[in-house]
C-alpha atoms as a PDB file:
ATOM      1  CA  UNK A   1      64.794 -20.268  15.716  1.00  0.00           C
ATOM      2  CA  UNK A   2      66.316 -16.784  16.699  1.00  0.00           C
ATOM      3  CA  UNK A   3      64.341 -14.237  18.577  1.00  0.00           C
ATOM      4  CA  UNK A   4      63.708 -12.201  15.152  1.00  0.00           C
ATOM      5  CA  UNK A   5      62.459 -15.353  13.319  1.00  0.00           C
ATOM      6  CA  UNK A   6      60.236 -16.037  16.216  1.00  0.00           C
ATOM      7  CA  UNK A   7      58.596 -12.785  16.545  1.00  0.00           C
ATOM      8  CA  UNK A   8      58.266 -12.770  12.998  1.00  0.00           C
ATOM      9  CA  UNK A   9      56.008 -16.272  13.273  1.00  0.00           C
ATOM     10  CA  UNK A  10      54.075 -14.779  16.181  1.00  0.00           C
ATOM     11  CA  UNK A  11      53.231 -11.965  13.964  1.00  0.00           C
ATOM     12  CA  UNK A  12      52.167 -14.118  11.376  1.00  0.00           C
ATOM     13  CA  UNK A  13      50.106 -15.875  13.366  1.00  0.00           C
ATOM     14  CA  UNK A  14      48.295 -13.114  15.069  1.00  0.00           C
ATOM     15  CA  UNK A  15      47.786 -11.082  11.715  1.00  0.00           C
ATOM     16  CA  UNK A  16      46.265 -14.736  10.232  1.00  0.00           C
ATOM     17  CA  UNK A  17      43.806 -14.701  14.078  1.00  0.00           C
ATOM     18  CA  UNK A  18      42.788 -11.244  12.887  1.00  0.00           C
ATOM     19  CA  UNK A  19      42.303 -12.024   9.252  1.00  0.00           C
ATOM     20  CA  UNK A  20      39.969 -15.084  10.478  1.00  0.00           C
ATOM     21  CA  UNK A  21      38.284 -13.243  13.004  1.00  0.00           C
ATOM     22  CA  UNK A  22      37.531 -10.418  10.789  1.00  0.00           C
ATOM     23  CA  UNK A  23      36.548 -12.948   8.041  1.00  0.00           C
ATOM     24  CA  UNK A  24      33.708 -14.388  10.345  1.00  0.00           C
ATOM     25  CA  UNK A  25      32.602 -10.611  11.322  1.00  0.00           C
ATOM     26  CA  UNK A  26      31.870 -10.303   7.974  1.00  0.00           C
ATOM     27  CA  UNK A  27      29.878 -13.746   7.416  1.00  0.00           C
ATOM     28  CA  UNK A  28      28.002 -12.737  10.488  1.00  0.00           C
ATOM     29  CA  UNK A  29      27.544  -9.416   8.749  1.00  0.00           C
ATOM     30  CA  UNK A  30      26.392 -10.523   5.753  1.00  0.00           C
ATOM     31  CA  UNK A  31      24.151 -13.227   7.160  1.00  0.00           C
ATOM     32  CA  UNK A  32      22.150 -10.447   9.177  1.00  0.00           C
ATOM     33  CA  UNK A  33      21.589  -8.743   6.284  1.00  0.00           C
ATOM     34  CA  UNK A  34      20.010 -11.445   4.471  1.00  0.00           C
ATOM     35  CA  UNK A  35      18.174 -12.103   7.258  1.00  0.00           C
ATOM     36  CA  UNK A  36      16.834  -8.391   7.672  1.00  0.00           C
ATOM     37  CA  UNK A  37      16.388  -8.444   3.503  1.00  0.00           C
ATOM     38  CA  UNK A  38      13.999 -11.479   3.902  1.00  0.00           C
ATOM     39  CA  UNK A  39      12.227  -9.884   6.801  1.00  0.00           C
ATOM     40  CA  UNK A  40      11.440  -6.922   4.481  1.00  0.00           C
ATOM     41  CA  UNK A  41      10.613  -8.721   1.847  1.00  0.00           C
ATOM     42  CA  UNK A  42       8.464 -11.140   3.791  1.00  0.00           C
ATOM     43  CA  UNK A  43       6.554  -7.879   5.509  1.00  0.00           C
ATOM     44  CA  UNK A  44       5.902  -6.276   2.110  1.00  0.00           C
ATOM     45  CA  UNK A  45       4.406  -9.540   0.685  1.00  0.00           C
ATOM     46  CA  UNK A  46       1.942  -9.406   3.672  1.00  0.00           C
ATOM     47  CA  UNK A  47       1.204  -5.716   3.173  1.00  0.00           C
ATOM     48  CA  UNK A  48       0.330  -6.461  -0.511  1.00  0.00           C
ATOM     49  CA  UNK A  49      -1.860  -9.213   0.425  1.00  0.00           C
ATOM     50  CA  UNK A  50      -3.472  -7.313   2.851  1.00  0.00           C
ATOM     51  CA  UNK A  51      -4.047  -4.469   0.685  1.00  0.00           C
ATOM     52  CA  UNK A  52      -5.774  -6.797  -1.954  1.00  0.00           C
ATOM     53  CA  UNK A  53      -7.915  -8.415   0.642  1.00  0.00           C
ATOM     54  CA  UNK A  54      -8.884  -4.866   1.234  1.00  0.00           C
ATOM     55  CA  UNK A  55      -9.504  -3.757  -2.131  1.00  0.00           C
ATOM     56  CA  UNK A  56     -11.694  -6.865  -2.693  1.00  0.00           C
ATOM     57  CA  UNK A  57     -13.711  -5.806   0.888  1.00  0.00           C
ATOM     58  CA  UNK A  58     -14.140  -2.464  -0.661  1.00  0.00           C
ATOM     59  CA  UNK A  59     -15.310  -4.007  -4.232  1.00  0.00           C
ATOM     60  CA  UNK A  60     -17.638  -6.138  -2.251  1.00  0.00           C
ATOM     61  CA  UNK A  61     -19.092  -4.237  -0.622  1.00  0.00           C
ATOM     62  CA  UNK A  62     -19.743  -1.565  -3.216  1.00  0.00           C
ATOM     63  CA  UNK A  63     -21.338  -3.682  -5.456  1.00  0.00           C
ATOM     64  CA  UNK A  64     -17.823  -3.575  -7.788  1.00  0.00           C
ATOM     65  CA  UNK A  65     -17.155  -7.441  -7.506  1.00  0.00           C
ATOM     66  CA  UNK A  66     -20.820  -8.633  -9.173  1.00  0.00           C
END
Protein backbone atom coordinates (compact mmCIF):
# COMPACT_ATOMS: atom_id res chain seq x y z
CA UNK A 1 0.00 0.00 0.00
CA UNK A 2 1.48 3.45 -1.15
CA UNK A 3 1.38 6.46 1.05
CA UNK A 4 -1.74 7.90 -1.07
CA UNK A 5 -3.70 4.60 -0.73
CA UNK A 6 -2.97 4.65 2.91
CA UNK A 7 -4.05 8.05 3.74
CA UNK A 8 -6.91 7.46 1.70
CA UNK A 9 -7.94 4.28 4.21
CA UNK A 10 -7.17 6.44 7.23
CA UNK A 11 -9.59 8.88 5.91
CA UNK A 12 -12.06 6.40 5.44
CA UNK A 13 -11.82 5.23 8.58
CA UNK A 14 -11.96 8.40 10.50
CA UNK A 15 -14.94 9.84 8.34
CA UNK A 16 -16.78 6.13 9.20
CA UNK A 17 -15.55 7.08 13.49
CA UNK A 18 -17.37 10.35 12.84
CA UNK A 19 -20.34 8.98 11.01
CA UNK A 20 -20.75 6.41 14.10
CA UNK A 21 -20.13 8.82 16.63
CA UNK A 22 -22.48 11.26 15.24
CA UNK A 23 -24.99 8.38 14.67
CA UNK A 24 -25.06 7.65 18.53
CA UNK A 25 -25.34 11.62 19.28
CA UNK A 26 -28.34 11.39 17.61
CA UNK A 27 -29.82 8.10 19.38
CA UNK A 28 -28.86 9.81 22.56
CA UNK A 29 -30.70 12.79 21.16
CA UNK A 30 -33.61 11.28 20.29
CA UNK A 31 -33.85 9.09 23.37
CA UNK A 32 -33.89 12.36 25.63
CA UNK A 33 -36.54 13.56 23.87
CA UNK A 34 -38.73 10.73 24.38
CA UNK A 35 -37.83 10.75 27.66
CA UNK A 36 -38.68 14.59 28.23
CA UNK A 37 -42.08 13.83 25.89
CA UNK A 38 -43.14 11.14 28.49
CA UNK A 39 -42.28 13.39 31.37
CA UNK A 40 -44.75 15.95 29.91
CA UNK A 41 -47.12 13.79 29.16
CA UNK A 42 -46.92 11.96 32.46
CA UNK A 43 -47.15 15.64 34.37
CA UNK A 44 -50.23 16.66 32.37
CA UNK A 45 -52.05 13.35 33.18
CA UNK A 46 -51.46 14.24 36.91
CA UNK A 47 -52.60 17.83 36.44
CA UNK A 48 -55.87 16.52 34.86
CA UNK A 49 -56.42 14.19 37.61
CA UNK A 50 -55.82 16.64 40.01
CA UNK A 51 -58.03 19.09 38.51
CA UNK A 52 -60.97 16.49 38.53
CA UNK A 53 -60.33 15.57 42.09
CA UNK A 54 -60.80 19.24 42.53
CA UNK A 55 -63.80 19.78 40.62
CA UNK A 56 -65.44 16.84 42.47
CA UNK A 57 -64.19 18.70 46.07
CA UNK A 58 -65.88 21.73 44.76
CA UNK A 59 -69.19 19.69 43.63
CA UNK A 60 -69.11 18.17 47.03
CA UNK A 61 -69.00 20.46 48.80
CA UNK A 62 -71.56 22.67 47.12
CA UNK A 63 -74.13 20.34 47.26
CA UNK A 64 -73.54 19.71 43.13
CA UNK A 65 -72.60 15.91 43.53
CA UNK A 66 -76.19 14.78 45.41
Amino acid sequence: MNNQQSASYKAGQIEAQAEEKGNQMMDKASNAAQSAKESVQQAGQQMQEKAQQATEAVKDATGMNK
